[in-house]
PDB file of N, CA and C in Angstrom:
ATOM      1  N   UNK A   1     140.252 110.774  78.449  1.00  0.00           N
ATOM      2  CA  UNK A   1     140.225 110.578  79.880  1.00  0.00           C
ATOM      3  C   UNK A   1     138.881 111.029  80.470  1.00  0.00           C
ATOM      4  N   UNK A   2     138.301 111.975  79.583  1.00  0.00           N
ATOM      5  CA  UNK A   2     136.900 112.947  80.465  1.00  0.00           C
ATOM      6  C   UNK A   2     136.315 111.590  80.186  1.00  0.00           C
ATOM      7  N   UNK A   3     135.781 110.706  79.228  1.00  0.00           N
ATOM      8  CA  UNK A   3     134.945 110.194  78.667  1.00  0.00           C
ATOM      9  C   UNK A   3     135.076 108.601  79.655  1.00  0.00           C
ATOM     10  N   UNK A   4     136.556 108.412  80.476  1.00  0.00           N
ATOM     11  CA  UNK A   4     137.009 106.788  81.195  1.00  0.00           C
ATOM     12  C   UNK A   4     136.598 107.765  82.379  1.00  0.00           C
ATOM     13  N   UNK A   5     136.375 108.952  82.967  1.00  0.00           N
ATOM     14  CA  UNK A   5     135.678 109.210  83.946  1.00  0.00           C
ATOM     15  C   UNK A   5     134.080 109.675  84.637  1.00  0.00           C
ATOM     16  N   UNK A   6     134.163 110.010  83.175  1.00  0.00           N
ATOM     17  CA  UNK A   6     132.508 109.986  83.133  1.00  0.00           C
ATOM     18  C   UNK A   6     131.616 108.382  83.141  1.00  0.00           C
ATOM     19  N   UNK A   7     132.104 107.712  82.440  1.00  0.00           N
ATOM     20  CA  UNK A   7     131.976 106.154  82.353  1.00  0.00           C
ATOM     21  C   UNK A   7     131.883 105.754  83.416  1.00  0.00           C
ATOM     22  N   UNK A   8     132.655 105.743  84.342  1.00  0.00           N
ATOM     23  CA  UNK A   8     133.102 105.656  85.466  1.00  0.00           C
ATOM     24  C   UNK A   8     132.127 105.703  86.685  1.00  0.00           C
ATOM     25  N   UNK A   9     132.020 107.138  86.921  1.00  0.00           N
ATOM     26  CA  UNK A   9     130.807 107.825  87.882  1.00  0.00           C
ATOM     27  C   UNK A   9     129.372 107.309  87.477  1.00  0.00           C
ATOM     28  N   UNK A  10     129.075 106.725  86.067  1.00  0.00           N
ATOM     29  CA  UNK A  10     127.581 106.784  85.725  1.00  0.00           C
ATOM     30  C   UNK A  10     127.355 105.289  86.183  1.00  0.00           C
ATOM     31  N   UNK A  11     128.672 104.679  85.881  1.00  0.00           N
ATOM     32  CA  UNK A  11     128.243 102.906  86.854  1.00  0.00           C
ATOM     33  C   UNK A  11     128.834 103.039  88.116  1.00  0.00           C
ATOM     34  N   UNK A  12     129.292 103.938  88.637  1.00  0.00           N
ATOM     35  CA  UNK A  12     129.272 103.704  89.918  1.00  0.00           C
ATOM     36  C   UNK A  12     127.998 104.411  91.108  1.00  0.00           C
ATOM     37  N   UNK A  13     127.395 105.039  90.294  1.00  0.00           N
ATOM     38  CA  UNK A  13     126.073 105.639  90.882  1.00  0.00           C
ATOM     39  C   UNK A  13     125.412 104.732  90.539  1.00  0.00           C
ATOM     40  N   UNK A  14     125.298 104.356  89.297  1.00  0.00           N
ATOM     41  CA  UNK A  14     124.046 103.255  88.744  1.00  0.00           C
ATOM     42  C   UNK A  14     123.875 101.609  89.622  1.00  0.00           C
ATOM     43  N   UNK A  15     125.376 101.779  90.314  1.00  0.00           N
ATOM     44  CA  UNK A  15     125.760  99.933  91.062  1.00  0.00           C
ATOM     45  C   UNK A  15     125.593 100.327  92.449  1.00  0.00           C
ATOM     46  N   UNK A  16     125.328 101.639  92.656  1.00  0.00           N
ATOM     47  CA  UNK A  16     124.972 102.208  93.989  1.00  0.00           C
ATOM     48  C   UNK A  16     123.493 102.274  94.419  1.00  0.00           C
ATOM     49  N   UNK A  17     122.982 102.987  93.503  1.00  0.00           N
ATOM     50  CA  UNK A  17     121.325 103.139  93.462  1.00  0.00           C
ATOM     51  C   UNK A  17     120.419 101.882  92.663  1.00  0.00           C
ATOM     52  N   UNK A  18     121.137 101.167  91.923  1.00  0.00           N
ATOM     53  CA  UNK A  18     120.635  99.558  91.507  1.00  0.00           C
ATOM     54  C   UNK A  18     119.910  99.713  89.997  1.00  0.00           C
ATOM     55  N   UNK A  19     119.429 101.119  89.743  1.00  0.00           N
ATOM     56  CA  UNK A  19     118.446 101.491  88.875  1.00  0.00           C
ATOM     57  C   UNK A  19     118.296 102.761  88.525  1.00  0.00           C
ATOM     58  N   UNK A  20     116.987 103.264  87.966  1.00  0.00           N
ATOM     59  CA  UNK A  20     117.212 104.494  87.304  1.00  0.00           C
ATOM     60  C   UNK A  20     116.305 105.154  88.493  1.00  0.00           C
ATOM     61  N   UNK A  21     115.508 104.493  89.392  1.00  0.00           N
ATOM     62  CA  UNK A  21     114.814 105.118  90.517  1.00  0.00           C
ATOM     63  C   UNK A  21     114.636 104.060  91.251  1.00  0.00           C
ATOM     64  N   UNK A  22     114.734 104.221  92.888  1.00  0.00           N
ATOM     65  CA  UNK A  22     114.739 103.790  94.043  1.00  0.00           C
ATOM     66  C   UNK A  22     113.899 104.401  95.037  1.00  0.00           C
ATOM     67  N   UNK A  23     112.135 103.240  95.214  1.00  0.00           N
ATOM     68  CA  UNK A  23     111.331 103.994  95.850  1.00  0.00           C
ATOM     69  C   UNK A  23     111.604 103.238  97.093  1.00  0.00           C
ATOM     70  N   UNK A  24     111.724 103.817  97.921  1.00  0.00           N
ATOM     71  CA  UNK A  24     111.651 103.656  99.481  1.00  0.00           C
ATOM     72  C   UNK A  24     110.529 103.188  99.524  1.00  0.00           C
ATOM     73  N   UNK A  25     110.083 101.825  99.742  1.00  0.00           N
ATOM     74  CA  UNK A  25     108.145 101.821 100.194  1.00  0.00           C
ATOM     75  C   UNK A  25     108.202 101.737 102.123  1.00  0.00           C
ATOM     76  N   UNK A  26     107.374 102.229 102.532  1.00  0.00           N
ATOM     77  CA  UNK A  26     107.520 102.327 103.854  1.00  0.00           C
ATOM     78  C   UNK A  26     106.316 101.020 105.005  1.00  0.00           C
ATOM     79  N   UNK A  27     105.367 100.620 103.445  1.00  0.00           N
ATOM     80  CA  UNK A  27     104.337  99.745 104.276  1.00  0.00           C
ATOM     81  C   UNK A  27     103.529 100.242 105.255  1.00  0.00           C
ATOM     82  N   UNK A  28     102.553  99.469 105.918  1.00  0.00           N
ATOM     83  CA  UNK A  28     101.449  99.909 106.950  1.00  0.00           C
ATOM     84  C   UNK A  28     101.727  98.492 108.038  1.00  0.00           C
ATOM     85  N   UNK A  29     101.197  99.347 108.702  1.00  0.00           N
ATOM     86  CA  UNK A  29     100.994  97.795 109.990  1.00  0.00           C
ATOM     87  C   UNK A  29      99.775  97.850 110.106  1.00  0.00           C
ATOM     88  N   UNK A  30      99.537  96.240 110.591  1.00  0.00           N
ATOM     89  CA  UNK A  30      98.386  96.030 110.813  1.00  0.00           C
ATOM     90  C   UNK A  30      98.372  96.279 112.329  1.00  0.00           C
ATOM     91  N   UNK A  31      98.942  96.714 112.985  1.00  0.00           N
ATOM     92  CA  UNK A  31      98.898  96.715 114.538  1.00  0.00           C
ATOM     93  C   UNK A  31      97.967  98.205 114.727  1.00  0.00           C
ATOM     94  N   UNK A  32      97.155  97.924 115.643  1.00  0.00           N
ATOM     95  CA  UNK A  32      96.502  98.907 116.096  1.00  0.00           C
ATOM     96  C   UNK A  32      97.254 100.051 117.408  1.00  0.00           C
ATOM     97  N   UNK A  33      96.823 101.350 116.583  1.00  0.00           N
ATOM     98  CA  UNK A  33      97.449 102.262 117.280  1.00  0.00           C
ATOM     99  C   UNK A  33      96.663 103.199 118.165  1.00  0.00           C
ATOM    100  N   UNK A  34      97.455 102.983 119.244  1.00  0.00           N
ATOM    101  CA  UNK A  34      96.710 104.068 120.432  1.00  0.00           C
ATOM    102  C   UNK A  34      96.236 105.596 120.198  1.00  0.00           C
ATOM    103  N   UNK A  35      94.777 105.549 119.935  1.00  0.00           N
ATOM    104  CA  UNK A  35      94.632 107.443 119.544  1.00  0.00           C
ATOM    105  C   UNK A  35      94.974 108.120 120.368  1.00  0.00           C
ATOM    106  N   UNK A  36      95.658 109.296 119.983  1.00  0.00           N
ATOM    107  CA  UNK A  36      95.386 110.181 121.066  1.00  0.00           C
ATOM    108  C   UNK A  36      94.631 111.291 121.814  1.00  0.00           C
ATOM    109  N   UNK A  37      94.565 111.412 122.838  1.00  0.00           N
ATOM    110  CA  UNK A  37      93.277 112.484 123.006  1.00  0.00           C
ATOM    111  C   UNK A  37      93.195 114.024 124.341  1.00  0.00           C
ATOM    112  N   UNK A  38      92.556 114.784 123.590  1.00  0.00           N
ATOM    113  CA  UNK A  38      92.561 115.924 124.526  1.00  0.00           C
ATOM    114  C   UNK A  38      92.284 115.590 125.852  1.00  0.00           C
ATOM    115  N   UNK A  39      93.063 116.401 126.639  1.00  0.00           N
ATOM    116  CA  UNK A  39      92.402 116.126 128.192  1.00  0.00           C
ATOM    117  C   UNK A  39      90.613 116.414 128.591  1.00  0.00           C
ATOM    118  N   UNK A  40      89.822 115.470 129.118  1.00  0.00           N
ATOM    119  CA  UNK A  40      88.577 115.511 129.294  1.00  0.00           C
ATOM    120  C   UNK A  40      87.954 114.895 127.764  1.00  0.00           C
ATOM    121  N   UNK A  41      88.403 114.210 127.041  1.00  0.00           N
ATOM    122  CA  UNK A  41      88.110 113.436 126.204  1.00  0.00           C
ATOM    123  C   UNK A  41      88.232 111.701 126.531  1.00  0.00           C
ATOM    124  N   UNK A  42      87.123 111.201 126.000  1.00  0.00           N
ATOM    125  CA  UNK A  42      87.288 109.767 126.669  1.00  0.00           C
ATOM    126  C   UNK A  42      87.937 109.067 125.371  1.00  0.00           C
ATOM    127  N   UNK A  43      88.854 107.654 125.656  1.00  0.00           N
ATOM    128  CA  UNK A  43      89.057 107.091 124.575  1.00  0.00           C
ATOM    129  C   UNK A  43      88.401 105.581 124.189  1.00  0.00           C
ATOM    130  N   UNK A  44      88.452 105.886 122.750  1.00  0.00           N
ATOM    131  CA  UNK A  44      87.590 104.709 122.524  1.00  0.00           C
ATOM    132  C   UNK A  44      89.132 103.111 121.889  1.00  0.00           C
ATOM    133  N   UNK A  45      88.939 102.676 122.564  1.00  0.00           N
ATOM    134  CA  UNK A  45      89.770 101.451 121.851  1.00  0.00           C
ATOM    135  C   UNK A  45      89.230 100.322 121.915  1.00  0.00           C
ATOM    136  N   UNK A  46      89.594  99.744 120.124  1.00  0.00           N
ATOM    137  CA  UNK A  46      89.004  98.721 119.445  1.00  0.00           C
ATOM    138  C   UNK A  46      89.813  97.426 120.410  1.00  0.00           C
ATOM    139  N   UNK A  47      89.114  96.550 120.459  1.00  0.00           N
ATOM    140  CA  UNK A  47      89.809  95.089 121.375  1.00  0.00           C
ATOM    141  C   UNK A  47      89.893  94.426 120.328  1.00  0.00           C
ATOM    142  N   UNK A  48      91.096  93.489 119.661  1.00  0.00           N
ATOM    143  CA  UNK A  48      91.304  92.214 118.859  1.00  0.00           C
ATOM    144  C   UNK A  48      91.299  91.304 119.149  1.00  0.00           C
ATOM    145  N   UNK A  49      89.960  90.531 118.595  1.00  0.00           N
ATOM    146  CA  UNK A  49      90.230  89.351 118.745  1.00  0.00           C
ATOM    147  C   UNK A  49      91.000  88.330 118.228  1.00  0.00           C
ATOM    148  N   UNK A  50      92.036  88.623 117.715  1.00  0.00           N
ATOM    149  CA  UNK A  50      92.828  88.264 116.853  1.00  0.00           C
ATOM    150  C   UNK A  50      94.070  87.707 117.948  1.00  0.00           C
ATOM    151  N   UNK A  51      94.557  86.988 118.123  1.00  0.00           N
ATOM    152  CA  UNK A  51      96.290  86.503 118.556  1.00  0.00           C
ATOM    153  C   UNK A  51      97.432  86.887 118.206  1.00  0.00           C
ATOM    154  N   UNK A  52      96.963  86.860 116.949  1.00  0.00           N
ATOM    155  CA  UNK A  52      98.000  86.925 115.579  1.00  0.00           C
ATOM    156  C   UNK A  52      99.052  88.114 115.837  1.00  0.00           C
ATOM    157  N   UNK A  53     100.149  88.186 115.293  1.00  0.00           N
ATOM    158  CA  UNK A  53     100.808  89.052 115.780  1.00  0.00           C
ATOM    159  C   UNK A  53     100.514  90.240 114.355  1.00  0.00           C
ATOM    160  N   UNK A  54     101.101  91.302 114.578  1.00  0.00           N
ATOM    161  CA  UNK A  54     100.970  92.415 113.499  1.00  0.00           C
ATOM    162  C   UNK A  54     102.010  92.685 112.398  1.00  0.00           C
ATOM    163  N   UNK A  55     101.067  92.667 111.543  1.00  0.00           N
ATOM    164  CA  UNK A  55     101.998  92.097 109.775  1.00  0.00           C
ATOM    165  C   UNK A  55     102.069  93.268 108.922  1.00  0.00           C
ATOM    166  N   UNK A  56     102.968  93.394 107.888  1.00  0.00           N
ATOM    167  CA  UNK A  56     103.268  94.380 107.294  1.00  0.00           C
ATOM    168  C   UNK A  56     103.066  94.509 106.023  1.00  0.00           C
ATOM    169  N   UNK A  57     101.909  95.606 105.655  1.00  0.00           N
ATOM    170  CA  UNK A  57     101.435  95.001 104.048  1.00  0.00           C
ATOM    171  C   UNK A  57     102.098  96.281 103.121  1.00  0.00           C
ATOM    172  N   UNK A  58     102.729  95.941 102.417  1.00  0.00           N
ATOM    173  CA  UNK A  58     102.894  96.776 101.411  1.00  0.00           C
ATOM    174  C   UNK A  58     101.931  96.345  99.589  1.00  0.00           C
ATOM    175  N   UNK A  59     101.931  97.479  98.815  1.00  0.00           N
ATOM    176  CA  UNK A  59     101.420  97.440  97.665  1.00  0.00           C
ATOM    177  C   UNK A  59     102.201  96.226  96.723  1.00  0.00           C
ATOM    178  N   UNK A  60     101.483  95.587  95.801  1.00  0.00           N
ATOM    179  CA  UNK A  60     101.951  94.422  95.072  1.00  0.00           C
ATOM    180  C   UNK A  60     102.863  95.233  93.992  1.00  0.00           C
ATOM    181  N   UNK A  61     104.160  94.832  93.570  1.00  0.00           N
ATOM    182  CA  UNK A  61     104.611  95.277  92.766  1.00  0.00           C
ATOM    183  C   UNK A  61     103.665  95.471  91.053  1.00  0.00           C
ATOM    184  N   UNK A  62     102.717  95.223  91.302  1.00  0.00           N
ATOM    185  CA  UNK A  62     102.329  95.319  89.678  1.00  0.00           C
ATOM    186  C   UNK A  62     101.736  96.677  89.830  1.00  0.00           C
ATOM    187  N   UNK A  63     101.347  97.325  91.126  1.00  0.00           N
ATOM    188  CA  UNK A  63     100.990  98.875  91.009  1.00  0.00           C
ATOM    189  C   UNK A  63     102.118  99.547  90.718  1.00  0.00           C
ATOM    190  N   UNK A  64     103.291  99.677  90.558  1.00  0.00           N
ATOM    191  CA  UNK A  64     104.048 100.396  90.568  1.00  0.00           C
ATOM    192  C   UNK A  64     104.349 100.471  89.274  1.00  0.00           C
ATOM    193  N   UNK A  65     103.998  99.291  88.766  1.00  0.00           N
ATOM    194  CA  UNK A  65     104.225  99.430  86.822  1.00  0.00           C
ATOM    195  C   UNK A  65     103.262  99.935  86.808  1.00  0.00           C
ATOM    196  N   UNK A  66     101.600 100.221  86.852  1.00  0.00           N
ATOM    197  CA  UNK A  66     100.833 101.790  86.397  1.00  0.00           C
ATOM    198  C   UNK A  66     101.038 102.622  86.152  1.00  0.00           C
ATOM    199  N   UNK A  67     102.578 102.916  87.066  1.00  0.00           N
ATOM    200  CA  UNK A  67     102.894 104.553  87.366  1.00  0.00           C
ATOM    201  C   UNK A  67     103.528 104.713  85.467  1.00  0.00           C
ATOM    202  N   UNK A  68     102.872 106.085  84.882  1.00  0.00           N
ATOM    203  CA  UNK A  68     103.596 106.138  84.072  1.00  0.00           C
ATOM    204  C   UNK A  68     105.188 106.654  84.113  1.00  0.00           C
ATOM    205  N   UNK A  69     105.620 105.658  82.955  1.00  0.00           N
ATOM    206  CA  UNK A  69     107.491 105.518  82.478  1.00  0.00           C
ATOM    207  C   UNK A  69     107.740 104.422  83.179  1.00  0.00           C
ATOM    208  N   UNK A  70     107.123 103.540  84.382  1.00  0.00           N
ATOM    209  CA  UNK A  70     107.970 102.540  84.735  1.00  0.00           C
ATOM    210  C   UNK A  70     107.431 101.361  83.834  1.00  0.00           C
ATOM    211  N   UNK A  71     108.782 100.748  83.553  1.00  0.00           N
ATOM    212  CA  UNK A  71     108.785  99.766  83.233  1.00  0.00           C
ATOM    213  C   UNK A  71     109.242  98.460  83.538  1.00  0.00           C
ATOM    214  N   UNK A  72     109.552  98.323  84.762  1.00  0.00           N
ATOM    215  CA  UNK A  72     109.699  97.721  85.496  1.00  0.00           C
ATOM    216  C   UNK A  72     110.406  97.407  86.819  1.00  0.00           C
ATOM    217  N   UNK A  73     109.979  96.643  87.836  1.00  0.00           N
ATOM    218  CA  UNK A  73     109.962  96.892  89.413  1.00  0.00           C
ATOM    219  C   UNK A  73     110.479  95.468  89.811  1.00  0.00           C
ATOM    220  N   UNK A  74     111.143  95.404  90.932  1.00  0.00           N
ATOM    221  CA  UNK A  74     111.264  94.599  91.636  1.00  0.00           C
ATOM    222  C   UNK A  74     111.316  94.617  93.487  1.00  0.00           C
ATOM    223  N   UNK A  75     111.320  93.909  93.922  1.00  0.00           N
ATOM    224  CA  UNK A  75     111.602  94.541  95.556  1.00  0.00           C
ATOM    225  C   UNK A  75     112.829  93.876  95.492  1.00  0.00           C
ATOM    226  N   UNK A  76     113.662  94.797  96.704  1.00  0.00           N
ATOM    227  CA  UNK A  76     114.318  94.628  97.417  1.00  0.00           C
ATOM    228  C   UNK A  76     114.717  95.279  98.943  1.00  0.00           C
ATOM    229  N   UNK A  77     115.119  94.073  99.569  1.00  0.00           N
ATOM    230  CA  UNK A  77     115.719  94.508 100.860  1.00  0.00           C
ATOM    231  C   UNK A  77     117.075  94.449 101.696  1.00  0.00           C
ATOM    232  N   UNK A  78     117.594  95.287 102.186  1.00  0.00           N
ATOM    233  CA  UNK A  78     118.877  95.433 102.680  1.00  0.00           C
ATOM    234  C   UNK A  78     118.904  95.570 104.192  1.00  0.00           C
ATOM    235  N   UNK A  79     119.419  94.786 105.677  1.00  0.00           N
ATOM    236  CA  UNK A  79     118.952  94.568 106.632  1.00  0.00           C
ATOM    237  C   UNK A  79     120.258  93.898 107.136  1.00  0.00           C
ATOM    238  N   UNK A  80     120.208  95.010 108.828  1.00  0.00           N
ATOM    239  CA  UNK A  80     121.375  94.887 109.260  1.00  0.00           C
ATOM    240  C   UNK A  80     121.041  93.735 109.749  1.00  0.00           C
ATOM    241  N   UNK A  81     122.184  92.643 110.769  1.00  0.00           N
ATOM    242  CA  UNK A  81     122.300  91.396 111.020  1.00  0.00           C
ATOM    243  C   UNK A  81     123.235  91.306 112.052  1.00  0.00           C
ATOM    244  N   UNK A  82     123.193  90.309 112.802  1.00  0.00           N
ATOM    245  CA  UNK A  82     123.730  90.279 114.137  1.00  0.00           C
ATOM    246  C   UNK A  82     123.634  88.926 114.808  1.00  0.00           C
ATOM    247  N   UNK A  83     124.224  87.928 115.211  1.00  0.00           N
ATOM    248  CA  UNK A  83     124.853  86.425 114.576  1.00  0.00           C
ATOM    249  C   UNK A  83     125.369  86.168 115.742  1.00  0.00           C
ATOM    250  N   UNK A  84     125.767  85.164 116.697  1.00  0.00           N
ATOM    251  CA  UNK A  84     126.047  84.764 118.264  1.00  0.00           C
ATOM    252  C   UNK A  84     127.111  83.868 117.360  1.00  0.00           C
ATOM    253  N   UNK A  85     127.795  83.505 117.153  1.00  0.00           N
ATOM    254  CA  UNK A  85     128.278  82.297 116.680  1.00  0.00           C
ATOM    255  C   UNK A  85     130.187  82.598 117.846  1.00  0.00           C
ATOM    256  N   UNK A  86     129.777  81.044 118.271  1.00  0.00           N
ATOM    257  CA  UNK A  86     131.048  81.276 119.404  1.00  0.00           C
ATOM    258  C   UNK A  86     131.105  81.548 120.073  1.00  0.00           C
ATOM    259  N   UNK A  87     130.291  82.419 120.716  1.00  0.00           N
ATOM    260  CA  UNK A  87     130.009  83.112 122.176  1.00  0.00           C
ATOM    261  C   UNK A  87     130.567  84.741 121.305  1.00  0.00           C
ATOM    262  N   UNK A  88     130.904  84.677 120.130  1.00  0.00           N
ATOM    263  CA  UNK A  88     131.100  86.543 119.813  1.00  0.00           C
ATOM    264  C   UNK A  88     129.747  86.205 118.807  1.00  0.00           C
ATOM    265  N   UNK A  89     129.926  87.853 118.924  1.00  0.00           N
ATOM    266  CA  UNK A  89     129.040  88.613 117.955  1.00  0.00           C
ATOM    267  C   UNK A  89     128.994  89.010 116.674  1.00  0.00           C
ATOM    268  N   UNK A  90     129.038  88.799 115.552  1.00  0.00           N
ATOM    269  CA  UNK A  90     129.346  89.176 114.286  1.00  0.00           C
ATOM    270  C   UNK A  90     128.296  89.914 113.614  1.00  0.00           C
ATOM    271  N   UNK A  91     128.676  90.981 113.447  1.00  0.00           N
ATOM    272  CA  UNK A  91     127.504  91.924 112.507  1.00  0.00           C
ATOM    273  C   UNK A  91     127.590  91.501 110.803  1.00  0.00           C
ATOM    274  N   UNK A  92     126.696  91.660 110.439  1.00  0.00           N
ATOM    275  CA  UNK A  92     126.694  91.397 108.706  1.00  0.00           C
ATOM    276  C   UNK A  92     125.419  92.055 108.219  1.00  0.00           C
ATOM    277  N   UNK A  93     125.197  91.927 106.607  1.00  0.00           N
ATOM    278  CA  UNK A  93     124.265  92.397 106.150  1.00  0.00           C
ATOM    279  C   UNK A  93     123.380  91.363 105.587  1.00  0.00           C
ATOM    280  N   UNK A  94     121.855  91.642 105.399  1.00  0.00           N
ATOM    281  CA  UNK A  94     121.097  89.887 104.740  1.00  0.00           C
ATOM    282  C   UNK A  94     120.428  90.913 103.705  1.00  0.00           C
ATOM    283  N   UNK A  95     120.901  90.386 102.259  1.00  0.00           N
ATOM    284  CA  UNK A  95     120.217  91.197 101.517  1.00  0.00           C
ATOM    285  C   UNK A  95     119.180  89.972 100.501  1.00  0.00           C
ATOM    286  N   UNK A  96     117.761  90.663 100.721  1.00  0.00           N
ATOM    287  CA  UNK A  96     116.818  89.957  99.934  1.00  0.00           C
ATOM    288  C   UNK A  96     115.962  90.753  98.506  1.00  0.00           C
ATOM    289  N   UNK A  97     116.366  89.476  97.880  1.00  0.00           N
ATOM    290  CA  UNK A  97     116.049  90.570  96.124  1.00  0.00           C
ATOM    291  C   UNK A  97     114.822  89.513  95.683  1.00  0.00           C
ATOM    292  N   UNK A  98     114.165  89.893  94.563  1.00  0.00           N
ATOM    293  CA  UNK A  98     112.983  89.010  94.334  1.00  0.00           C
ATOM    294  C   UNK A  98     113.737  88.397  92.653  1.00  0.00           C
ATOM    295  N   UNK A  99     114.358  87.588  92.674  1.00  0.00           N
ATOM    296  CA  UNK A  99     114.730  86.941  91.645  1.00  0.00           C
ATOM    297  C   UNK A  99     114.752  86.533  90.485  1.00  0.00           C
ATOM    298  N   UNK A 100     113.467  86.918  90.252  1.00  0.00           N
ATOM    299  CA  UNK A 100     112.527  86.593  89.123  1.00  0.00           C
ATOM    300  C   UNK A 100     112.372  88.192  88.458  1.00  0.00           C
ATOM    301  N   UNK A 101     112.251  89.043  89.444  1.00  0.00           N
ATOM    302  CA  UNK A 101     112.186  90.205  88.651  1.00  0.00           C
ATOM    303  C   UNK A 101     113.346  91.487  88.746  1.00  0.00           C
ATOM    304  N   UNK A 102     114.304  91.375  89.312  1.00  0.00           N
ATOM    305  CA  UNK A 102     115.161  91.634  89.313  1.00  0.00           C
ATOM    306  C   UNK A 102     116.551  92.048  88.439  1.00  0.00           C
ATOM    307  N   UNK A 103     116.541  91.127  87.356  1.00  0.00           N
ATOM    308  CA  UNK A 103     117.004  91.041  86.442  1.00  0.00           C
ATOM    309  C   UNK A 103     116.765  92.285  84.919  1.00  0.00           C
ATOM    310  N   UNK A 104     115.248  92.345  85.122  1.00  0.00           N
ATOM    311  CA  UNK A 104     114.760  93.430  84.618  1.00  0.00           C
ATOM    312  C   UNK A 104     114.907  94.701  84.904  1.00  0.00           C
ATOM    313  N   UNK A 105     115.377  95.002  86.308  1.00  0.00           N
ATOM    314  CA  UNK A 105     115.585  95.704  86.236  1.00  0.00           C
ATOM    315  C   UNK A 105     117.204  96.876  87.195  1.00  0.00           C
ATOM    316  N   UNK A 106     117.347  96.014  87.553  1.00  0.00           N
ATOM    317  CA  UNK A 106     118.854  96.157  88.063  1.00  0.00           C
ATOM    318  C   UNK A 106     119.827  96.624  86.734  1.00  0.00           C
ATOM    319  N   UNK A 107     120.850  97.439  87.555  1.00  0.00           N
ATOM    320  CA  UNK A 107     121.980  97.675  86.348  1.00  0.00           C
ATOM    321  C   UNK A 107     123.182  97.007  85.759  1.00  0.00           C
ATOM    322  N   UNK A 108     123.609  96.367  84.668  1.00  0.00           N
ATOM    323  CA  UNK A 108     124.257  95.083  84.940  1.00  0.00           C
ATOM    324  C   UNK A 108     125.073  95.398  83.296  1.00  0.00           C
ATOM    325  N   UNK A 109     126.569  96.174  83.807  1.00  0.00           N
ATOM    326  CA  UNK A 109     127.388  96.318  82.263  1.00  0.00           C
ATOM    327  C   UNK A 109     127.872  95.061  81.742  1.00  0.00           C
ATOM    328  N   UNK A 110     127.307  94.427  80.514  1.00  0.00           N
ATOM    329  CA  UNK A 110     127.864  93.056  80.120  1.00  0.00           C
ATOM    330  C   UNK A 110     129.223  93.366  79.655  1.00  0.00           C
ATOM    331  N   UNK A 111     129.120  93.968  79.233  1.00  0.00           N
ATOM    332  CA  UNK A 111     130.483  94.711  78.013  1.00  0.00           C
ATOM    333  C   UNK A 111     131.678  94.229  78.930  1.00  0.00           C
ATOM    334  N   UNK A 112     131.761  94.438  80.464  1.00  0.00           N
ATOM    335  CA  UNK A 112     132.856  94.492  80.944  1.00  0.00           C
ATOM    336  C   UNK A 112     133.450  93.271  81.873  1.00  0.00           C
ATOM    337  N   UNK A 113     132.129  92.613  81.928  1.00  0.00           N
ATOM    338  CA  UNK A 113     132.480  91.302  82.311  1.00  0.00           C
ATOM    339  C   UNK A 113     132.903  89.976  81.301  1.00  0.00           C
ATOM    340  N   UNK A 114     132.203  90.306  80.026  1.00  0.00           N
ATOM    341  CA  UNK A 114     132.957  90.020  78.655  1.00  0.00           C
ATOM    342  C   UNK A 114     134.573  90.276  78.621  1.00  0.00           C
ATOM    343  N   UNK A 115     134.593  91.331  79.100  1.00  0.00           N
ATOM    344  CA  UNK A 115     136.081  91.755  78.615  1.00  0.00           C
ATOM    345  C   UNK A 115     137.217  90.969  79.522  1.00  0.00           C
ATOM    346  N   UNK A 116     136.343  90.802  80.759  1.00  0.00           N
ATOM    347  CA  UNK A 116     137.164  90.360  82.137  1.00  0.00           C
ATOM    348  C   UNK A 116     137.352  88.580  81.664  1.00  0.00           C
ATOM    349  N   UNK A 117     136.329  87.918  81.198  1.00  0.00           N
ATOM    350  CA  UNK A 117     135.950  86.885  80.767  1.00  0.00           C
ATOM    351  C   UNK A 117     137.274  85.934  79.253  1.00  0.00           C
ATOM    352  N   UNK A 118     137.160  86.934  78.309  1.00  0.00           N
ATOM    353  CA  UNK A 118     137.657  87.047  77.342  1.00  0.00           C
ATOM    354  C   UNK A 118     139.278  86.954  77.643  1.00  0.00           C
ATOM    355  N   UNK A 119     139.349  87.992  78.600  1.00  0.00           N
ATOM    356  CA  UNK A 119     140.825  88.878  78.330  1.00  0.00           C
ATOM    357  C   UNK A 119     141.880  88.042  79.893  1.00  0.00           C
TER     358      UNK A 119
END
């Protein structure tokens, strides 16, 4: 029984957290930010000539395989949602995974979908 509960907890953390580590990346904006400044200090602000609205760059997943022990990365994103349909409101979740690399590294017990399959 220790051994159908230990089993247990290690895929249900592992189908929780997706992997063996989960980096939060937080990204940069390209939007320019207001400095701030001591009183009797003048401020200097940059003008864009740009239209464009402000975009969000994060690092390419192939830096993250540098890091030594990883062996492999994928992105993903999880993002609340909120939907008019009918005149109500429906909340949901939109989850975006990168498909191609994903597979590599997500946690995925064959053994038991075999069994479900099989049996």
């Amino acid at each position: 029984m220790a051994v159908t509960l230990d089993s247990h907890l290690w895929d249900q953390v592992y189908y929780q957290v997706g992997a063996d580590l989960n980096l939060a990346e937080l990204g940069e904006s390209t939007e320019e930010s207001e400095t701030l400044t001591l009183p009797g200090q003048e401020t200097t602000t940059e003008e864009t000539t740009s239209e464009e609205e402000p975009l969000w760059l994060f690092l390419p997943v192939s830096e993250h395989l540098e890091v030594p022990g990883v062996k492999a990365a994928a992105r993903v994103g999880d993002y609340s949602a909120t939907a008019n349909i009918g005149g109500r409101q429906l909340a949901g979740q939109i989850l975006g995974i990168d498909r191609v690399d994903l597979p590599q590294v997500a946690f995925f017990r064959a053994r038991l979908c075999l069994q479900r399959i099989a049996g």
